[in-house]
Protein backbone atom coordinates (compact mmCIF):
# COMPACT_ATOMS: atom_id res chain seq x y z
CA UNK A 1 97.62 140.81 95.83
CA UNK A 2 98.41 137.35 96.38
CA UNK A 3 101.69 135.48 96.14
CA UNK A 4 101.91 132.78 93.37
CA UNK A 5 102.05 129.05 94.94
CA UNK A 6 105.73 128.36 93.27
CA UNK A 7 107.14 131.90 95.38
CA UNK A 8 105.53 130.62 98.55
CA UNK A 9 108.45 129.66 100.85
CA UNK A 10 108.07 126.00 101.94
CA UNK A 11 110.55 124.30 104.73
CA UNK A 12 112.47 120.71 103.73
CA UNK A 13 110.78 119.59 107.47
CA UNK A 14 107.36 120.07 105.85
CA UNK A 15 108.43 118.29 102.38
CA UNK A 16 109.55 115.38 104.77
CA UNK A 17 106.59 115.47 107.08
CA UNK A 18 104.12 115.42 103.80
CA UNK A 19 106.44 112.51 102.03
CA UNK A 20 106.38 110.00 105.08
CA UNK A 21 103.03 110.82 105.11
CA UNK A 22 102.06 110.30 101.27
CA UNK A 23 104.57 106.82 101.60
CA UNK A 24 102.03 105.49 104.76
CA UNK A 25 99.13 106.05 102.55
CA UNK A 26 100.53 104.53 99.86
CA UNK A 27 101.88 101.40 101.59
CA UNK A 28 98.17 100.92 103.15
CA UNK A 29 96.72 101.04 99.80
CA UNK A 30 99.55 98.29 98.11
CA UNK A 31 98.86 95.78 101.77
CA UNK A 32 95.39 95.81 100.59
CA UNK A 33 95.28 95.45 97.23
CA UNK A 34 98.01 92.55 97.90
CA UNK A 35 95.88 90.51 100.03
CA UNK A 36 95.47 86.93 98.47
CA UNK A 37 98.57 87.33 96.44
CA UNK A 38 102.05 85.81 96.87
CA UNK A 39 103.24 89.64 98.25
CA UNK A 40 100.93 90.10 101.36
CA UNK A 41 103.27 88.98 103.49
CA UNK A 42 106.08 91.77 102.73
CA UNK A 43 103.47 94.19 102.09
CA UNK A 44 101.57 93.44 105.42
CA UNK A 45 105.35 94.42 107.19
CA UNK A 46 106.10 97.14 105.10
CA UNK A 47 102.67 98.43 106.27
CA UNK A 48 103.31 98.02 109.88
CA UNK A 49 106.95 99.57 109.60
CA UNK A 50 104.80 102.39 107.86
CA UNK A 51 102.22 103.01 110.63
CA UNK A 52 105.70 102.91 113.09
CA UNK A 53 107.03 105.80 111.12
CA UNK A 54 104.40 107.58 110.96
CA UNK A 55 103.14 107.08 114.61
CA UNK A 56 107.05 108.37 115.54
CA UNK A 57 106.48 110.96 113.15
CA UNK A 58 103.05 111.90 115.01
CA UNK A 59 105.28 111.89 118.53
CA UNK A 60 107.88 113.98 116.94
CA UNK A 61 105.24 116.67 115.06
CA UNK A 62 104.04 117.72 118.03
CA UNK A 63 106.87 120.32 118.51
CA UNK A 64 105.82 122.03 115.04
CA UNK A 65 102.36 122.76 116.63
CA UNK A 66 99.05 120.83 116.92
CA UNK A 67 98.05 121.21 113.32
CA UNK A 68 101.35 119.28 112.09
CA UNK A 69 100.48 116.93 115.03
CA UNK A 70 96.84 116.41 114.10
CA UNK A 71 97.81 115.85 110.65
CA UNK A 72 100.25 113.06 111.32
CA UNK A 73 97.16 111.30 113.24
CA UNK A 74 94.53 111.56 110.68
CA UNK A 75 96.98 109.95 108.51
CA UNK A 76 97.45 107.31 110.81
CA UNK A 77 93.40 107.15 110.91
CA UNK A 78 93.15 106.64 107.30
CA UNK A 79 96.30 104.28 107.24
CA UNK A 80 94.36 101.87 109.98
CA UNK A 81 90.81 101.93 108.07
CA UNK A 82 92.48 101.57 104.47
CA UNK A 83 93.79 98.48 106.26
CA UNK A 84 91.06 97.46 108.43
CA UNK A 85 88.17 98.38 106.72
CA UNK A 86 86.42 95.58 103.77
CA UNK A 87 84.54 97.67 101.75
CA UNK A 88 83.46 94.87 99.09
CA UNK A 89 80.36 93.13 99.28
CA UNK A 90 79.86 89.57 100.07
CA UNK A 91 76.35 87.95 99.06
């Protein structure tokens, strides 16, 4: 028999792992929808002060085990090509 998701015991180090993560995606996503606009600037830096929190947070994961680790660094993966990558088409 399996546990229901909402009895499932979940640690506040995960919730705050998974948040700074979620917040680094998320601040990718707003530097590059911003570009051209009057807010690139701030958003650029709040981007970079996201990929430095989450690269710490990489660093400091590894005591959790590699998983937590490895899941920090595909989120800096994704953070880099959401910011690197031009995916529209010029003609």
């Amino acid at each position: 028999m399996s546990m229901p998701l909402s009895a499932w015991p979940v640690s506040p180090a995960v919730v705050v792992l998974g948040g700074i993560q979620l917040f680094g995606l998320i601040a990718a996503v707003v530097a590059r929808l911003a570009q051209g606009t009057r807010y690139e600037p701030v958003c650029q830096w709040g981007c970079v002060a996201a990929l430095g929190l989450v690269g710490g947070l990489c660093g400091y994961a590894i005591q959790f085990g590699p998983h937590a680790a490895a899941t920090s660094a595909v989120t800096l993966l994704l953070m880099t090509m959401i910011a690197v990558i031009d995916v529209r088409q010029r003609c």
